[in-house]
N, C-alpha and C. Protein backbone atom coordinates (compact mmCIF):
# COMPACT_ATOMS: atom_id res chain seq x y z
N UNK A 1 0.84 -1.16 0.00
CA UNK A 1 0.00 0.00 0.00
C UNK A 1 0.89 1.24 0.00
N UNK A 2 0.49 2.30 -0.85
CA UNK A 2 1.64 3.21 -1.11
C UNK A 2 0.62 4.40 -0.21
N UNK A 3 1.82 5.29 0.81
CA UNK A 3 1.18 6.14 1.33
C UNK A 3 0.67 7.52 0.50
N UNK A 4 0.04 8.45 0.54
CA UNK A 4 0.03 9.64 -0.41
C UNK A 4 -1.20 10.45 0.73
N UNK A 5 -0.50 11.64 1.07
CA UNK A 5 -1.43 12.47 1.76
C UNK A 5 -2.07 13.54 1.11
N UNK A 6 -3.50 13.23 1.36
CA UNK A 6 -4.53 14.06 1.06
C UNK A 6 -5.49 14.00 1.14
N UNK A 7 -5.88 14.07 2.31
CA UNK A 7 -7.05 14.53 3.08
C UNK A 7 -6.82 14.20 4.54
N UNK A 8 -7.91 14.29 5.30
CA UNK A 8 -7.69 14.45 7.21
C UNK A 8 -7.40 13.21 7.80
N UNK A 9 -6.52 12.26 7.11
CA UNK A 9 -5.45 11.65 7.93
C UNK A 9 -3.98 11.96 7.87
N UNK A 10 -3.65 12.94 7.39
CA UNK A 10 -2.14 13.66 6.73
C UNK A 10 -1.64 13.58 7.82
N UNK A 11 -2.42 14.28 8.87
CA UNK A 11 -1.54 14.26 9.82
C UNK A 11 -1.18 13.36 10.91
N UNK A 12 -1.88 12.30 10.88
CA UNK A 12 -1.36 10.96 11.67
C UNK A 12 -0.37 10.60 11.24
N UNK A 13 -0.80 10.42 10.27
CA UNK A 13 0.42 9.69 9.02
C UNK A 13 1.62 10.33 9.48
N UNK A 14 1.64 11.33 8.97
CA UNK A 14 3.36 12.25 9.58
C UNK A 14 3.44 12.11 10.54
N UNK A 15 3.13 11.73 11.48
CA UNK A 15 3.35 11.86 13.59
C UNK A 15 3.68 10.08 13.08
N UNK A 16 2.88 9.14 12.47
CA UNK A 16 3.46 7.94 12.82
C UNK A 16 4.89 7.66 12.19
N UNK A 17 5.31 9.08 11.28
CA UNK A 17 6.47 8.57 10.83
C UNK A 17 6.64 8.25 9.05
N UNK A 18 5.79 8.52 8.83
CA UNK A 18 5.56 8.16 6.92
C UNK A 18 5.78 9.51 6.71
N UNK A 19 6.18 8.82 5.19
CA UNK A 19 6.06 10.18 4.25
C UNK A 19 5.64 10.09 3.04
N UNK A 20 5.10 11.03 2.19
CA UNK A 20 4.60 10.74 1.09
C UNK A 20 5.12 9.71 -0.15
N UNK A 21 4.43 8.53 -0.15
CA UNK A 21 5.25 8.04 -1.48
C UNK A 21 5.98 6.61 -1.11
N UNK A 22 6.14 6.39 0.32
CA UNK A 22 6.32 5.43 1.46
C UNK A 22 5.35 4.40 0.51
N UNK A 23 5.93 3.17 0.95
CA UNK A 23 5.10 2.17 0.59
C UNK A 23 5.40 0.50 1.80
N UNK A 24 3.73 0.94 3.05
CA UNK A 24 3.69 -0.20 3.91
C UNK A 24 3.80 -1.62 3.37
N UNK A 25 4.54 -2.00 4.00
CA UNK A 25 4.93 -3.41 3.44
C UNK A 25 4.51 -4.71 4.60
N UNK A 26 4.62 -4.24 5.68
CA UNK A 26 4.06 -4.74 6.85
C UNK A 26 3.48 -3.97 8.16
N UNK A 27 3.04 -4.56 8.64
CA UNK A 27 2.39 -3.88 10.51
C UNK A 27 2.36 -4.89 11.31
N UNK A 28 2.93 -4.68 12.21
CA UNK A 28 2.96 -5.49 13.19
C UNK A 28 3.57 -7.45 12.99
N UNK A 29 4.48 -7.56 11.72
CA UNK A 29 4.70 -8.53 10.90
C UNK A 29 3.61 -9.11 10.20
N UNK A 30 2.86 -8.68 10.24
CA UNK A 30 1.89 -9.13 9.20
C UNK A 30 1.95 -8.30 7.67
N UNK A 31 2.49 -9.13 7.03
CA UNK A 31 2.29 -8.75 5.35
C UNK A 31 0.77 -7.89 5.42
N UNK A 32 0.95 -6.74 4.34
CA UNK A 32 -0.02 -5.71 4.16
C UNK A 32 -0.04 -5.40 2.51
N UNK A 33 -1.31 -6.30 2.13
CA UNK A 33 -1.32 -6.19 0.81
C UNK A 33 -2.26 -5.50 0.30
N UNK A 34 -3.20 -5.26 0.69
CA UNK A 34 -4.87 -4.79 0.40
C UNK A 34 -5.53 -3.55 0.59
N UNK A 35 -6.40 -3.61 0.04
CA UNK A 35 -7.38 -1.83 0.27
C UNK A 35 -7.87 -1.71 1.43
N UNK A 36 -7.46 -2.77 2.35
CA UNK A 36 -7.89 -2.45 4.18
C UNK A 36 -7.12 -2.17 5.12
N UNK A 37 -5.15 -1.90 4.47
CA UNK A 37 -4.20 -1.83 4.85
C UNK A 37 -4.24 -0.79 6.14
N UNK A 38 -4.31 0.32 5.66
CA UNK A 38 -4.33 1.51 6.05
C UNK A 38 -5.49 1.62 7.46
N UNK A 39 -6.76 1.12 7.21
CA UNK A 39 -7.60 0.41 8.17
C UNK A 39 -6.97 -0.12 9.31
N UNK A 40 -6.13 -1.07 9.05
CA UNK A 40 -5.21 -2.22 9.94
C UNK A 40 -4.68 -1.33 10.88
N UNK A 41 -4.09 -0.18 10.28
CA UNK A 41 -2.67 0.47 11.30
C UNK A 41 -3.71 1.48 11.74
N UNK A 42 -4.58 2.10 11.68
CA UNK A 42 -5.78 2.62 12.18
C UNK A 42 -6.34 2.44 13.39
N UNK A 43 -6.67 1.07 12.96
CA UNK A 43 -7.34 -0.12 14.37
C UNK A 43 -5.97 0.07 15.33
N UNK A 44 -4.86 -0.60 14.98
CA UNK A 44 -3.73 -0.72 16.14
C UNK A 44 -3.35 0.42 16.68
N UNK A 45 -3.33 1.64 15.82
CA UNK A 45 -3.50 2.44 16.60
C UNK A 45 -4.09 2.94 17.51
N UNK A 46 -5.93 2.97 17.04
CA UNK A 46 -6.69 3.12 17.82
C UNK A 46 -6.77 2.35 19.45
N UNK A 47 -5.75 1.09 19.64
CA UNK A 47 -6.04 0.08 20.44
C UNK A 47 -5.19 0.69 21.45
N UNK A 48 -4.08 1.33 21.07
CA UNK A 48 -2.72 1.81 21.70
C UNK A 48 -1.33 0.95 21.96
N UNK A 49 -1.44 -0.23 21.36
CA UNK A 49 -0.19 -1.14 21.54
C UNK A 49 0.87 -0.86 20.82
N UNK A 50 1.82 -1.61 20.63
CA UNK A 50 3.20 -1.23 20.02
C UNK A 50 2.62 -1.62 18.56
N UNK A 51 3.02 -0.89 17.89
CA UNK A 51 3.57 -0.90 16.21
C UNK A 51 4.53 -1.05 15.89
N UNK A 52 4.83 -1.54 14.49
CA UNK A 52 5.98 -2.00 13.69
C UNK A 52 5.43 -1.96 12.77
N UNK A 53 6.42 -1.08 11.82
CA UNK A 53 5.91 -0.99 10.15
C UNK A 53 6.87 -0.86 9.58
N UNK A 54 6.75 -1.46 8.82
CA UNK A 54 8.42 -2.11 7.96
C UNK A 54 7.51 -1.02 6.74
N UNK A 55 8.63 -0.92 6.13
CA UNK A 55 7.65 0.33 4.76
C UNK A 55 9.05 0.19 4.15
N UNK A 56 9.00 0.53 2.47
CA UNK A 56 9.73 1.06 1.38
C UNK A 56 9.92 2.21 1.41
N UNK A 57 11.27 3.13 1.22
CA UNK A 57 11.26 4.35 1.42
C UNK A 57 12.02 4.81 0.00
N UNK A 58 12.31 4.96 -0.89
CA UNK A 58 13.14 5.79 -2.01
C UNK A 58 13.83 4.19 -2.12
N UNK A 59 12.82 2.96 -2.92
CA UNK A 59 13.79 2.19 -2.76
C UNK A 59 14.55 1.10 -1.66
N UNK A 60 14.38 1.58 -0.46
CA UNK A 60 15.15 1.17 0.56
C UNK A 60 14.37 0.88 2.13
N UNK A 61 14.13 -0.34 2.27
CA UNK A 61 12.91 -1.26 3.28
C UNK A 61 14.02 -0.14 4.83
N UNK A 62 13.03 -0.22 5.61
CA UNK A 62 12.76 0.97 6.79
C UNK A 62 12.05 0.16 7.71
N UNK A 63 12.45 0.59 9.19
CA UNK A 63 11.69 -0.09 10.02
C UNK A 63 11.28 1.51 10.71
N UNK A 64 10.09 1.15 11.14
CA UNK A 64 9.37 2.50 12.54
C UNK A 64 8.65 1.59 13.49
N UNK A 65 9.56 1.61 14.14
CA UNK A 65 8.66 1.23 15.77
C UNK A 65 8.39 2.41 16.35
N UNK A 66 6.94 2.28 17.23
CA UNK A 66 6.41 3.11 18.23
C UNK A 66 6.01 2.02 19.77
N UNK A 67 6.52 2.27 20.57
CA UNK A 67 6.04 1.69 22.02
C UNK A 67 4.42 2.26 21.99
N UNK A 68 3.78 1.61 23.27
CA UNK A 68 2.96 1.89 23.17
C UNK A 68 2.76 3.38 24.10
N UNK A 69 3.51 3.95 24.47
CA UNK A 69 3.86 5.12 25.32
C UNK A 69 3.94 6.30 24.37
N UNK A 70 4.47 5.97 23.07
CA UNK A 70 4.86 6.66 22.01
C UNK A 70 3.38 7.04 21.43
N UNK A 71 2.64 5.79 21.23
CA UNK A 71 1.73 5.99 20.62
C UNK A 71 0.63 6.83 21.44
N UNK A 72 0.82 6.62 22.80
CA UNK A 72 -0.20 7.39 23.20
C UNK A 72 -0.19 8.89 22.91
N UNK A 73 1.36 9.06 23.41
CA UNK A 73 1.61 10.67 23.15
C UNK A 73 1.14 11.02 21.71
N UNK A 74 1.22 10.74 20.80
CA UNK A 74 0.40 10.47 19.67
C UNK A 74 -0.90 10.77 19.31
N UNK A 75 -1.62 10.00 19.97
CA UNK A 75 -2.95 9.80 20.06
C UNK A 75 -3.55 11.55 21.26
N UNK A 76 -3.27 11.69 22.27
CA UNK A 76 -3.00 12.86 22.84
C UNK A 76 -2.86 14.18 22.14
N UNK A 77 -1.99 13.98 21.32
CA UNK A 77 -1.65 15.11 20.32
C UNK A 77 -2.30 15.66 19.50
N UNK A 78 -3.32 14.47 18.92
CA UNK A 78 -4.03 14.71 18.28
C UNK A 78 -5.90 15.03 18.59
N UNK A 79 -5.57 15.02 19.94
CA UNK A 79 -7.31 14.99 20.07
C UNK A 79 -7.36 16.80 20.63
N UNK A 80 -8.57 17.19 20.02
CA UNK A 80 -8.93 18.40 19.81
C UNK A 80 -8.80 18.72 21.24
């Protein structure tokens, strides 16, 4: 799933660490192939546990871990 921001998830996306053009390759080791990808890291987020997202970056596989401490501050950040 290739990331591309535009519209009102832009900014999760950038706080979890993507950037435009990124392409998720996994979450949480689970292979991420489908139009529910993005859904997936949504949900885990929403849950607050640790993440792992292996992603393509210019070419070149990338790891982003977030604890789940990380993610909260996160989640925090973002609520109105």
């Amino acid at each position: 799933m290739r990331v591309s921001f535009r519209g009102r998830d832009d900014h999760l996306l950038q706080k979890l660490g993507f950037e435009n053009g990124d392409i998720v390759l996994r979450v949480n080791d689970e292979r991420i192939d489908g139009p529910n990808s993005l859904e997936k890291i949504y949900d885990l987020f929403g849950s607050g546990c640790n993440l792992k997202l292996e992603i393509e970056r210019n070419g070149e596989r990338q790891l982003i871990s977030l604890d789940s401490h990380e993610v909260k501050m996160i989640k925090e950040s973002l609520d109105p």
